[in-house]
C-alpha atoms as a PDB file:
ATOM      1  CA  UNK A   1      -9.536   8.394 -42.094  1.00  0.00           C
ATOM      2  CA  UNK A   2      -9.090   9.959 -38.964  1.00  0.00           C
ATOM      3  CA  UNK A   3     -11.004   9.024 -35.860  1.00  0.00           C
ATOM      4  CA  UNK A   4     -11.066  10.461 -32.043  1.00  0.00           C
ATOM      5  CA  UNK A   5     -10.449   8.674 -29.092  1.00  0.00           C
ATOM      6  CA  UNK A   6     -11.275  10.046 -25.398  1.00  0.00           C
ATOM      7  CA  UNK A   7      -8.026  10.005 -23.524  1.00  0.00           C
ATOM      8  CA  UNK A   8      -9.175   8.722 -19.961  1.00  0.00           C
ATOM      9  CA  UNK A   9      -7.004  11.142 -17.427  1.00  0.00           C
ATOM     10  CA  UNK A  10      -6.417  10.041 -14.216  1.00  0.00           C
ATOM     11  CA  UNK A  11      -5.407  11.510 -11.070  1.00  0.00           C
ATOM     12  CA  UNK A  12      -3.354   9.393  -7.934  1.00  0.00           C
ATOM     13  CA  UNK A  13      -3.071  11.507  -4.830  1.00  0.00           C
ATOM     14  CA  UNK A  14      -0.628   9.501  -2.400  1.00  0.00           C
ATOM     15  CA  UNK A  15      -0.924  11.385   0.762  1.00  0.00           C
ATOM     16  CA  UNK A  16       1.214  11.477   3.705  1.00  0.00           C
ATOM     17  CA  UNK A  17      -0.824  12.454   6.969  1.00  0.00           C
ATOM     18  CA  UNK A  18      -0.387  16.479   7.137  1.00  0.00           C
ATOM     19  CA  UNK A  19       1.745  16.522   4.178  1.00  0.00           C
ATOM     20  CA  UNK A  20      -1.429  16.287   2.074  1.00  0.00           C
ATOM     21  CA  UNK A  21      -1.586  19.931   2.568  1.00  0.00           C
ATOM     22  CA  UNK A  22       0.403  19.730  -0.709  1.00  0.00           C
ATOM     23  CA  UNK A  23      -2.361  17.769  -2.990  1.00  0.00           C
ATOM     24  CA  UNK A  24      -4.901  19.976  -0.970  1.00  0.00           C
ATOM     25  CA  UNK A  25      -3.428  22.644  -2.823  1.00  0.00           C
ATOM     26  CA  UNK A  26      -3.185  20.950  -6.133  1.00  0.00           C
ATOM     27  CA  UNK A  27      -7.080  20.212  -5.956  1.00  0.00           C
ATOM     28  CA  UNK A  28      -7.978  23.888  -5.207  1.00  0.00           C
ATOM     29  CA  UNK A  29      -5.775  24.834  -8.165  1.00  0.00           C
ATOM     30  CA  UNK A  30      -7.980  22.328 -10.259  1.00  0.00           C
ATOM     31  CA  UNK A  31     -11.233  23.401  -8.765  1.00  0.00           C
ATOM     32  CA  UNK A  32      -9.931  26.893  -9.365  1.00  0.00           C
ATOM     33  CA  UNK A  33      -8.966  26.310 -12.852  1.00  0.00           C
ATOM     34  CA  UNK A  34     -11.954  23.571 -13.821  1.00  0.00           C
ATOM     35  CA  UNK A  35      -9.933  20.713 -14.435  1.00  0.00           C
ATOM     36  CA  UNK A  36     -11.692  17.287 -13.779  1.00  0.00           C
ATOM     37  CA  UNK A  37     -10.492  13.757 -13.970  1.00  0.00           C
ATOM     38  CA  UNK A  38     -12.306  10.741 -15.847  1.00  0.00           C
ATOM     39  CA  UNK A  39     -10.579   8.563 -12.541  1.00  0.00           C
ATOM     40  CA  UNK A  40      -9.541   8.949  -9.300  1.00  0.00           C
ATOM     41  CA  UNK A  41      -7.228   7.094  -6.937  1.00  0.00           C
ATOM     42  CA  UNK A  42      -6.924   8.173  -3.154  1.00  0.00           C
ATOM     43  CA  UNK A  43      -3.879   6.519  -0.486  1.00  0.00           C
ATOM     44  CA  UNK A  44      -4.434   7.392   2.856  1.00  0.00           C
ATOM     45  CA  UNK A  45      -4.993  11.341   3.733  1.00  0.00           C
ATOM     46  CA  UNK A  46      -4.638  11.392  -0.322  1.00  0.00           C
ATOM     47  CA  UNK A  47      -8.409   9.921  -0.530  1.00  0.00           C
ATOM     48  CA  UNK A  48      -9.644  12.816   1.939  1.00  0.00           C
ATOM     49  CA  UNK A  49      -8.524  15.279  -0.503  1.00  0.00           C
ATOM     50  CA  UNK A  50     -10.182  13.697  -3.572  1.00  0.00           C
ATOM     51  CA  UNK A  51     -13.335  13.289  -2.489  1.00  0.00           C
ATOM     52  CA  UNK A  52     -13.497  17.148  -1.368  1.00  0.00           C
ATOM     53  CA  UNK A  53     -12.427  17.658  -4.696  1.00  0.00           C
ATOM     54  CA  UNK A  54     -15.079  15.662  -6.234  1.00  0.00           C
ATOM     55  CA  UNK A  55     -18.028  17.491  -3.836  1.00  0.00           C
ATOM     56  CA  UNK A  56     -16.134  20.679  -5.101  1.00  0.00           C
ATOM     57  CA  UNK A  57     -15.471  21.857  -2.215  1.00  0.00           C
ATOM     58  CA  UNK A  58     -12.687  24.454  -2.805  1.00  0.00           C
ATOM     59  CA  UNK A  59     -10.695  25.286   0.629  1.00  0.00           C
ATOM     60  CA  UNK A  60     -12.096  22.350   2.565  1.00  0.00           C
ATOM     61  CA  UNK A  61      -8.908  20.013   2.748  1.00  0.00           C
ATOM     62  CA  UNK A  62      -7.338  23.690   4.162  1.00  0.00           C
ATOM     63  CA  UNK A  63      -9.469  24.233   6.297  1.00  0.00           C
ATOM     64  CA  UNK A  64      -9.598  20.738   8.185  1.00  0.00           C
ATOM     65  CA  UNK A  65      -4.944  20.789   7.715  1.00  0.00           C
ATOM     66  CA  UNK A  66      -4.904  23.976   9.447  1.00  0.00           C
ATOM     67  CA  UNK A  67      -7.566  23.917  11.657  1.00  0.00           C
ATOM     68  CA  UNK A  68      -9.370  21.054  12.950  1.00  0.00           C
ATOM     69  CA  UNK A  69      -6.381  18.549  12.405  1.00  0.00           C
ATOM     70  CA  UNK A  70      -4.623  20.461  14.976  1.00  0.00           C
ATOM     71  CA  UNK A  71      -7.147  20.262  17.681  1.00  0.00           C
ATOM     72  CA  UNK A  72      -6.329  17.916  20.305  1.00  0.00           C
ATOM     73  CA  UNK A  73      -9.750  16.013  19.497  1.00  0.00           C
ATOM     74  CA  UNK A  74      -8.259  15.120  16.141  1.00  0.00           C
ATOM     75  CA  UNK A  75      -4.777  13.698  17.667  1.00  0.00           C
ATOM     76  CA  UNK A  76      -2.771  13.973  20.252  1.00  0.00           C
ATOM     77  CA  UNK A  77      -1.639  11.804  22.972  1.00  0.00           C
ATOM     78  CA  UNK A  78      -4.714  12.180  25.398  1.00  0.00           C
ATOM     79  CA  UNK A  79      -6.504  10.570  22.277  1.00  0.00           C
ATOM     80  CA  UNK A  80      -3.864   7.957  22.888  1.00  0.00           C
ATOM     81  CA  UNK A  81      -4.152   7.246  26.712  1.00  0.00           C
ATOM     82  CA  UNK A  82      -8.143   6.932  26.367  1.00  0.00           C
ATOM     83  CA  UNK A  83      -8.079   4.718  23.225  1.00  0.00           C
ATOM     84  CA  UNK A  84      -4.856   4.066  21.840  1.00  0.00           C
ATOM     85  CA  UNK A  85      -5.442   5.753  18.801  1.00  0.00           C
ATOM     86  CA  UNK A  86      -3.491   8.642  18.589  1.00  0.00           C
ATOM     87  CA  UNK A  87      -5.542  10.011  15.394  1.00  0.00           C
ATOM     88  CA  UNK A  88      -9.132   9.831  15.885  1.00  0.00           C
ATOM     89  CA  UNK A  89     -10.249   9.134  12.671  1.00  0.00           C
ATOM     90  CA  UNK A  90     -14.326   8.908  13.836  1.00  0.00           C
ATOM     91  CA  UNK A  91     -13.932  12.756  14.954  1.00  0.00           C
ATOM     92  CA  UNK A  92     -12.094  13.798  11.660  1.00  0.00           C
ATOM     93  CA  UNK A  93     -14.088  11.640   9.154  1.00  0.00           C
ATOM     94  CA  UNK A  94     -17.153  11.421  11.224  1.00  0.00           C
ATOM     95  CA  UNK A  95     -18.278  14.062  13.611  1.00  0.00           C
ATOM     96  CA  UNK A  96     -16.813  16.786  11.554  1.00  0.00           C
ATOM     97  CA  UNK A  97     -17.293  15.785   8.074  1.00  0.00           C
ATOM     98  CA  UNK A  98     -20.682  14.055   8.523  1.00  0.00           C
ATOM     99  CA  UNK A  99     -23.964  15.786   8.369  1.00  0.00           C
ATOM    100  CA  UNK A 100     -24.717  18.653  10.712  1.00  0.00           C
ATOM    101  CA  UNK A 101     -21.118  18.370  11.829  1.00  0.00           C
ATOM    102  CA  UNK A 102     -18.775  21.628  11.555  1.00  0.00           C
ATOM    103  CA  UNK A 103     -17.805  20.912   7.842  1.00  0.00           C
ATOM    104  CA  UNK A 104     -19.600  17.876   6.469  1.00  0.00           C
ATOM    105  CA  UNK A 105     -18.348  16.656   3.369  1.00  0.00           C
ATOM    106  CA  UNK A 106     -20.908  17.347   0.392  1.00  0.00           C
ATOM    107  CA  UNK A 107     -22.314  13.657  -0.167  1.00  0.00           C
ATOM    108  CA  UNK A 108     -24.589  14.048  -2.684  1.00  0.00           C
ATOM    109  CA  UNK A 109     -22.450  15.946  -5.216  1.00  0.00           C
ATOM    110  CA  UNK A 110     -19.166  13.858  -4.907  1.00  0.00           C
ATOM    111  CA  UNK A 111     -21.232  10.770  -5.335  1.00  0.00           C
ATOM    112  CA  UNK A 112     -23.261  12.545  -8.305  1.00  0.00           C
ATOM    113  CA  UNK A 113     -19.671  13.305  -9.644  1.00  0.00           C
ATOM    114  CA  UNK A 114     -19.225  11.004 -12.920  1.00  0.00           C
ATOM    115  CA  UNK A 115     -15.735  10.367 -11.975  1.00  0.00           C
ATOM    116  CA  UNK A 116     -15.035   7.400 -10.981  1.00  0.00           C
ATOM    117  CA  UNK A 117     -13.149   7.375  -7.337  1.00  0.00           C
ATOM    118  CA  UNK A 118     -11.342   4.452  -5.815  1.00  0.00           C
ATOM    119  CA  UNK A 119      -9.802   4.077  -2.473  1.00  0.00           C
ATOM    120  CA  UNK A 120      -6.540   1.866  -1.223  1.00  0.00           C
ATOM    121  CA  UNK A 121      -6.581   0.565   2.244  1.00  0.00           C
ATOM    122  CA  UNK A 122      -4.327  -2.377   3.495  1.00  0.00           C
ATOM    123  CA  UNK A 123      -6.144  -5.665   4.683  1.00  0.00           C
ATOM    124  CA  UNK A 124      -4.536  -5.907   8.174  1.00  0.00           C
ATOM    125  CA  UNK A 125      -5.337 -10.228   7.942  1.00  0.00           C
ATOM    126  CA  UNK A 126      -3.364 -10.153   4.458  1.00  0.00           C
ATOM    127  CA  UNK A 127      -1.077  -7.365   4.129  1.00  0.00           C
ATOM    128  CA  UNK A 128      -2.665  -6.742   0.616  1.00  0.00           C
ATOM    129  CA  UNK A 129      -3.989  -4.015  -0.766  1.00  0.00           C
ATOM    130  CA  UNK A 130      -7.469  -3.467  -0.895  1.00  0.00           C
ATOM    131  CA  UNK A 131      -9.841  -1.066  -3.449  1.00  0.00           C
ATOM    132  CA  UNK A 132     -12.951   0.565  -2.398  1.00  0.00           C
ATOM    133  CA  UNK A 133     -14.885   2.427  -4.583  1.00  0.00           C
ATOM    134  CA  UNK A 134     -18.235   4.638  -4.196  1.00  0.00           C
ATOM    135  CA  UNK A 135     -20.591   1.668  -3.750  1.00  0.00           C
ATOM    136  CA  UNK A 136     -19.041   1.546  -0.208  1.00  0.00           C
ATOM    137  CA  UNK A 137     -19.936   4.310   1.087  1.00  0.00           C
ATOM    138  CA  UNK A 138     -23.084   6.114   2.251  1.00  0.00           C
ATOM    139  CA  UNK A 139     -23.863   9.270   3.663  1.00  0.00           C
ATOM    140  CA  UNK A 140     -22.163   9.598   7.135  1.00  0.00           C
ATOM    141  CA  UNK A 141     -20.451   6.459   6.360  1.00  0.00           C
ATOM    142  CA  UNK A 142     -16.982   7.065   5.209  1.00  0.00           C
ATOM    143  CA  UNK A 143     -15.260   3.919   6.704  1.00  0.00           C
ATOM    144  CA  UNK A 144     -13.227   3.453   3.387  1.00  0.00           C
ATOM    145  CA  UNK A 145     -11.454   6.813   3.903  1.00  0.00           C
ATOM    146  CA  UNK A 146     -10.669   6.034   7.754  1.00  0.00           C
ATOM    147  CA  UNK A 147      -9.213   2.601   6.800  1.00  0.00           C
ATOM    148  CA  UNK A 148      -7.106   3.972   4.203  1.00  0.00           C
ATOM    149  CA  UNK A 149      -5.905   6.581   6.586  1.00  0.00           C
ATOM    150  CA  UNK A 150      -5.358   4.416   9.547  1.00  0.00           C
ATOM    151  CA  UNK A 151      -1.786   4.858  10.617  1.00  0.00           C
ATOM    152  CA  UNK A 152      -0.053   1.743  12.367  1.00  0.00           C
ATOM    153  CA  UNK A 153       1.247   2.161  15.486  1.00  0.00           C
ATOM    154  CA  UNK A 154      -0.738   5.463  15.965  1.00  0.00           C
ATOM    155  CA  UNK A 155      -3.804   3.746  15.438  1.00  0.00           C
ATOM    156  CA  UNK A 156      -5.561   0.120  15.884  1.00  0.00           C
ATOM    157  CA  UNK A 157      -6.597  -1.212  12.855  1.00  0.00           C
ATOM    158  CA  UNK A 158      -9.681  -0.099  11.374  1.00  0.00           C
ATOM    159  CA  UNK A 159     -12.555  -2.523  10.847  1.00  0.00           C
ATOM    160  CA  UNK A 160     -15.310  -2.455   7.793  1.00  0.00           C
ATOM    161  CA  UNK A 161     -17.489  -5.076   7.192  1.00  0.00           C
ATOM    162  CA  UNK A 162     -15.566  -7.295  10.069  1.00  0.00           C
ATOM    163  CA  UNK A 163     -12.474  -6.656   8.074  1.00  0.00           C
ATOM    164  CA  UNK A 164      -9.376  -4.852   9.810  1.00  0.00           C
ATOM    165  CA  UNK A 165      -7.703  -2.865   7.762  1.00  0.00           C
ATOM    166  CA  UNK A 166      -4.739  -0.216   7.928  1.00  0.00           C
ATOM    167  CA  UNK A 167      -2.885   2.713   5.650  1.00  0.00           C
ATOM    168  CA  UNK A 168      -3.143   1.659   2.260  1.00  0.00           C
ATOM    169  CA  UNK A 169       0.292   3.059   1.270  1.00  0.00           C
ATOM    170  CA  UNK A 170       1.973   0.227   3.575  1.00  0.00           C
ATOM    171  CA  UNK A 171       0.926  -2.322   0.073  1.00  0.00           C
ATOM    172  CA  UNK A 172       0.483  -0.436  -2.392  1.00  0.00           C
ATOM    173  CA  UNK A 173       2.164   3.087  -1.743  1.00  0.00           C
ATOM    174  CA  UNK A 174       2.285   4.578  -5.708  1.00  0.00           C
ATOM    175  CA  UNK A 175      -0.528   2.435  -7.285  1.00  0.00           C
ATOM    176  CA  UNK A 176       0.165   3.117 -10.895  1.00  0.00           C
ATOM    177  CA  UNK A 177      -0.642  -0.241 -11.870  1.00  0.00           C
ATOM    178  CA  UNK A 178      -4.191  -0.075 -10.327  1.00  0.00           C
ATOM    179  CA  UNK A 179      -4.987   2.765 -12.492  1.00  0.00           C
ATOM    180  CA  UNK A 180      -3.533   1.930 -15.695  1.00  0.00           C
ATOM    181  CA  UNK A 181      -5.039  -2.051 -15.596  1.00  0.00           C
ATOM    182  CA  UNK A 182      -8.666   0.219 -15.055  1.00  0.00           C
ATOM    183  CA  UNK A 183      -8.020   1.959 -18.633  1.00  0.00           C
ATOM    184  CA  UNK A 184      -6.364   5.491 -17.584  1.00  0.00           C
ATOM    185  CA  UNK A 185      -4.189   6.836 -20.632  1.00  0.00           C
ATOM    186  CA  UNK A 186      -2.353   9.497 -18.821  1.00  0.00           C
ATOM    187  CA  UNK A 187      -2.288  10.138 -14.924  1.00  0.00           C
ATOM    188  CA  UNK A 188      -1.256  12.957 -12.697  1.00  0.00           C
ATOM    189  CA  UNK A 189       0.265  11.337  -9.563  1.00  0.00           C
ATOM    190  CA  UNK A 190       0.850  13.812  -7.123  1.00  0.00           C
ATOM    191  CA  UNK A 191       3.734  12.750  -3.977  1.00  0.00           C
ATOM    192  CA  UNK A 192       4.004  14.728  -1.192  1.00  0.00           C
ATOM    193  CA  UNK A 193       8.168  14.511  -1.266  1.00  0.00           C
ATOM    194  CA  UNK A 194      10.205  15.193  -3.201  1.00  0.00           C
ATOM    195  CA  UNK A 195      10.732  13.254  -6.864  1.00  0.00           C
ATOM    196  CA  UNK A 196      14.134  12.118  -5.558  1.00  0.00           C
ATOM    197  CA  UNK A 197      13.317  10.612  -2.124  1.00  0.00           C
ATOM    198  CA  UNK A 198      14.091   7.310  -2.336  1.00  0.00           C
ATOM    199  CA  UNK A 199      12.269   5.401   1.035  1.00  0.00           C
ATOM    200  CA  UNK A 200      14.203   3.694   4.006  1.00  0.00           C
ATOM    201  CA  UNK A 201      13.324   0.863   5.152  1.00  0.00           C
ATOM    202  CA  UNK A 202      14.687   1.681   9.160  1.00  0.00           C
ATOM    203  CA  UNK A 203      11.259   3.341  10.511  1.00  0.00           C
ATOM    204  CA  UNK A 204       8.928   1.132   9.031  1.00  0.00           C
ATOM    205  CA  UNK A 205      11.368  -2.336  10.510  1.00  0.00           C
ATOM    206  CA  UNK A 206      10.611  -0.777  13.925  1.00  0.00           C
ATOM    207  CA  UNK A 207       6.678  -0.208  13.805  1.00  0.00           C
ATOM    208  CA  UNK A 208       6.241  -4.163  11.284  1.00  0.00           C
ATOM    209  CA  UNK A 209       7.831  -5.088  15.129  1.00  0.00           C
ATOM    210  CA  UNK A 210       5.017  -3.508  16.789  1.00  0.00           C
ATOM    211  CA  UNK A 211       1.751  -5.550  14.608  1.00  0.00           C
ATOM    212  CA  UNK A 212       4.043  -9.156  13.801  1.00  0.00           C
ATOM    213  CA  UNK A 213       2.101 -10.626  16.657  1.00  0.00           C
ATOM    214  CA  UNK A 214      -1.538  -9.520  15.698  1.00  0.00           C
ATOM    215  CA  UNK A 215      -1.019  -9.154  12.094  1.00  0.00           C
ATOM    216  CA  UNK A 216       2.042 -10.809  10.777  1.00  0.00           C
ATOM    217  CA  UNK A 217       0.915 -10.222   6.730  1.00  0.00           C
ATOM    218  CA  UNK A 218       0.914  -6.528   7.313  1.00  0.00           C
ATOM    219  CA  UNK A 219       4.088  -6.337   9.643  1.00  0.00           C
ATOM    220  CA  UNK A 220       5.329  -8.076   6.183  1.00  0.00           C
ATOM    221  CA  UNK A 221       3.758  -5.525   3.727  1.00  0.00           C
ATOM    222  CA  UNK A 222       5.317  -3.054   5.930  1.00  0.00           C
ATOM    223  CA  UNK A 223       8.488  -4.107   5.961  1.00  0.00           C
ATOM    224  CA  UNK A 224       8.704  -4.453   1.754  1.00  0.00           C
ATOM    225  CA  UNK A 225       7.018  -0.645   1.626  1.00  0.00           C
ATOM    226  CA  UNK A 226      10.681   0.848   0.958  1.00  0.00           C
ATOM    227  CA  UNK A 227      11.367  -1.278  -2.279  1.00  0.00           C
ATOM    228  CA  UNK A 228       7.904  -1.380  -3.298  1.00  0.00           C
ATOM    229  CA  UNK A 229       7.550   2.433  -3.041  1.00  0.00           C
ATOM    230  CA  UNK A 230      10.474   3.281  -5.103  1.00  0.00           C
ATOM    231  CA  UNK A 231      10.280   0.477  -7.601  1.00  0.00           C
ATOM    232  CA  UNK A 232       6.394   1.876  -8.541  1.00  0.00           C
ATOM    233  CA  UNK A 233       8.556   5.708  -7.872  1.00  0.00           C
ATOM    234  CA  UNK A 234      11.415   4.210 -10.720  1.00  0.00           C
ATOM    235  CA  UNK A 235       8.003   3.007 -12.676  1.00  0.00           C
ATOM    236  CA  UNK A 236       6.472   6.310 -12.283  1.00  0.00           C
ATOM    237  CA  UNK A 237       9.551   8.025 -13.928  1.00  0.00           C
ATOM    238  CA  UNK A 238       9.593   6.233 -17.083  1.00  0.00           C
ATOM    239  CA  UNK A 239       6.387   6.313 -17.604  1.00  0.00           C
ATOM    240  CA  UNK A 240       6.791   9.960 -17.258  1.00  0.00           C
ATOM    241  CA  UNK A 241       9.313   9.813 -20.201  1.00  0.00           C
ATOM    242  CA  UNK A 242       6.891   8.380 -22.553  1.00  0.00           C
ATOM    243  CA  UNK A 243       4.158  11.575 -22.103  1.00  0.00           C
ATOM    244  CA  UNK A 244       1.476   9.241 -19.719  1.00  0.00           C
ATOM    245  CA  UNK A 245       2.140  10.854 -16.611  1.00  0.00           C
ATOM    246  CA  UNK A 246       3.092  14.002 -15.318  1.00  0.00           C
ATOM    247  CA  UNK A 247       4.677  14.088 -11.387  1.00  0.00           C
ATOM    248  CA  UNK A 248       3.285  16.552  -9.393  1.00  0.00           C
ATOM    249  CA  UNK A 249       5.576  16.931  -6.421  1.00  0.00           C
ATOM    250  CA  UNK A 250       7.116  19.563  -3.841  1.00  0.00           C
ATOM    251  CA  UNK A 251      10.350  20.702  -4.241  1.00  0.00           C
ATOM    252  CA  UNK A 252      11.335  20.655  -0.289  1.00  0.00           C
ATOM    253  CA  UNK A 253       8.901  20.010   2.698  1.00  0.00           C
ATOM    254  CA  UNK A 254      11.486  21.082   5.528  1.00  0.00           C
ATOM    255  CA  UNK A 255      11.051  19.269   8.564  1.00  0.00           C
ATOM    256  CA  UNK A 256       7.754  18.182   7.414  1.00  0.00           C
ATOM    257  CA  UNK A 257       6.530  14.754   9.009  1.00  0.00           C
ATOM    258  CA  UNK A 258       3.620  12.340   8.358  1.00  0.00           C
ATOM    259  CA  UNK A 259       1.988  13.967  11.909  1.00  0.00           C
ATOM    260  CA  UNK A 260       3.880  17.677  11.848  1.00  0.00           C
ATOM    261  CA  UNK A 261       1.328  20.131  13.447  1.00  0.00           C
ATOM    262  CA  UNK A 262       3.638  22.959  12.385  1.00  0.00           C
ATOM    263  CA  UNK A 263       0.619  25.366  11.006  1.00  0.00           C
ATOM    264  CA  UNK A 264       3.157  27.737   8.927  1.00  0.00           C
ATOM    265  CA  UNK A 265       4.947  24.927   7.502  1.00  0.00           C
ATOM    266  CA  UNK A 266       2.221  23.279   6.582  1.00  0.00           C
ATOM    267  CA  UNK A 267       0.432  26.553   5.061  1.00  0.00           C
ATOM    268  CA  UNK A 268       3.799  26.746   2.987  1.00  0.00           C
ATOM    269  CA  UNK A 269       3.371  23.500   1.379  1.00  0.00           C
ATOM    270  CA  UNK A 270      -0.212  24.165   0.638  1.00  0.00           C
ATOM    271  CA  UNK A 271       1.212  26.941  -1.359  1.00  0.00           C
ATOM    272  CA  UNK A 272       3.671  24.843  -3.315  1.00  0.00           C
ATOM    273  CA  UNK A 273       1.103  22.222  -4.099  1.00  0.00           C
ATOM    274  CA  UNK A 274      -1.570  25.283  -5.337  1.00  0.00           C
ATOM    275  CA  UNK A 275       2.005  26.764  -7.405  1.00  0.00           C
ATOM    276  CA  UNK A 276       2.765  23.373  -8.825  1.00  0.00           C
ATOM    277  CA  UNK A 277      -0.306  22.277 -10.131  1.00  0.00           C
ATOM    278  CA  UNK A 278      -0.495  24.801 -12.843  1.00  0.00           C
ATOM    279  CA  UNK A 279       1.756  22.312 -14.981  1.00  0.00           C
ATOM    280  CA  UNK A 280      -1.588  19.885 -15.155  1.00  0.00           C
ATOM    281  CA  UNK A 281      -3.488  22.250 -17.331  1.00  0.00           C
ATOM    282  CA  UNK A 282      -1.513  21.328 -20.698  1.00  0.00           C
ATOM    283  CA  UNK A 283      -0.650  17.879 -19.801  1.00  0.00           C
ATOM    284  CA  UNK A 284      -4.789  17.409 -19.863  1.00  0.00           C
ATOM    285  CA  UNK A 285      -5.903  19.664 -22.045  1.00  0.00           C
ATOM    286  CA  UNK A 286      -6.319  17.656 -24.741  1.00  0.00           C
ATOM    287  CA  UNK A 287      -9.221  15.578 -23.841  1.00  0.00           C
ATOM    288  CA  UNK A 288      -9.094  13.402 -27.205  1.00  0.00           C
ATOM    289  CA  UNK A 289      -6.331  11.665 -29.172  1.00  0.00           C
ATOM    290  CA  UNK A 290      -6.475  11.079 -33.335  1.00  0.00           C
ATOM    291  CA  UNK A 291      -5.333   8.186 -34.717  1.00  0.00           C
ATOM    292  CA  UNK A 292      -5.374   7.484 -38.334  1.00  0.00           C
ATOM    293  CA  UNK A 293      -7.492   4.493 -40.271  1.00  0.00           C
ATOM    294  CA  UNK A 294      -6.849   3.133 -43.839  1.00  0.00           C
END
């Protein structure tokens, strides 16, 4: 007897500041080529993108990477002097995205989306890893994405509920794990290097410096990000062997950096990621699996 089981697909967008130009691409690709997930996991700039994708809002992650993330109201070092927050994450995620601002973010749809959506931030207090979901969020209320996306050193932490909180990639960069203990079969986890990068641990020893005082867990979470990052990278890979994941990632990002306001370079990789994602189509395109029963 043969019987059907749903395959639940999910998708992991790491992101990487302005090099999330590359899963902006990959999402227009899917909007473009109506390919939804059953789950989805956002790090950092990663979440921004996903939950554009879920409004279905095709060229809005472009618009705000080349465009309004270049103004000087969205960072730059006057931001920095005034507030010490070199990103102002209230102006990207609130006064442009929310409603009546320049491009608000369509609430109502990516919260109507059946797709379940989950967020990783960092708990500044614990250095762990914490997962917000769409129960946390309102309309004009998008505090999960700004903690996720709050980049130590160039920002404070980022407080919801009382709780400070910073990037989640610093704990749990690649979270695989996450998504596979919440029942995905197969996921699409799309990097914004190179598969080959293997992380350093020399940048991230110098800015764990800057929080041990205030936040000791998270200078330590910071400091472990290399190994932990390409461990769940190695992980990644053999999963990848056995058919439950397909890596989605750019071949070269040039002198791309987390904070590069290079507007051609980061158009470029915008086109890689939209090139690149054409590869998801057969990996999901079976949506259910047979199995046989005596």
């Amino acid at each position: 007897m043969i019987s059907e089981k749903r395959i639940k697909t999910g998708v992991i967008d790491v992101g990487g500041g302005m090099r999330g130009a590359y899963g902006a691409g990959v999402f227009d690709w899917c909007m473009d080529n109506d390919i939804h997930f059953d789950y989805c996991m956002g790090v950092s700039a990663g979440s921004a993108n996903l939950v554009s994708y879920l409004a279905g809002q095709r060229g809005r992650n472009y618009e705000f990477y080349t465009e309004y993330d270049l103004r000087k109201e969205s960072m730059s070092m006057q931001n920095f002097i005034k507030t010490r927050n070199y990103l102002d994450l209230e102006y990207i995620y609130g006064d442009l995205s929310n409603e009546g601002g320049e491009y608000p973010l369509d609430f109502k749809t990516a919260w109507e989306n059946p797709a379940e959506f989950k967020i990783v931030a960092t708990n500044a207090l614990t250095g762990k890893p914490h997962y917000f979901d769409k129960t946390d969020m309102q309309q004009d209320d998008y505090g999960a994405i700004k903690a996720s996306s709050c980049v130590p050193a160039a920002n404070q932490a980022y407080e919801v509920d009382g709780i400070p909180y910073y990037d989640g990639g610093i704990s749990d960069p690649i979270p695989l794990e996450k998504c596979f203990d919440e029942g995905c079969d197969k996921i699409v986890l799309v990097l914004t290097r190179p598969r080959d990068y293997e992380r350093t641990a020399s940048k991230d020893e110098f800015i764990s410096g800057l929080l041990k005082r205030e936040y000791p867990e998270a200078a330590r979470a910071l400091r472990s990000r290399a190994i932990v990052y390409n461990t769940q990278l190695w992980l990644a890979k053999q999963y990848e062997k056995k058919g439950r994941l397909l890596l989605i990632s750019p071949d070269d990002i040039g002198a791309m950096k987390t904070l590069t306001r290079d507007k051609e370079a980061i158009d470029l990789l915008y086109k890689k990621g939209y090139s690149d994602a054409s590869a998801i189509a057969e990996f999901v395109q079976s949506s259910f699996q047979c199995s046989h029963r005596g």
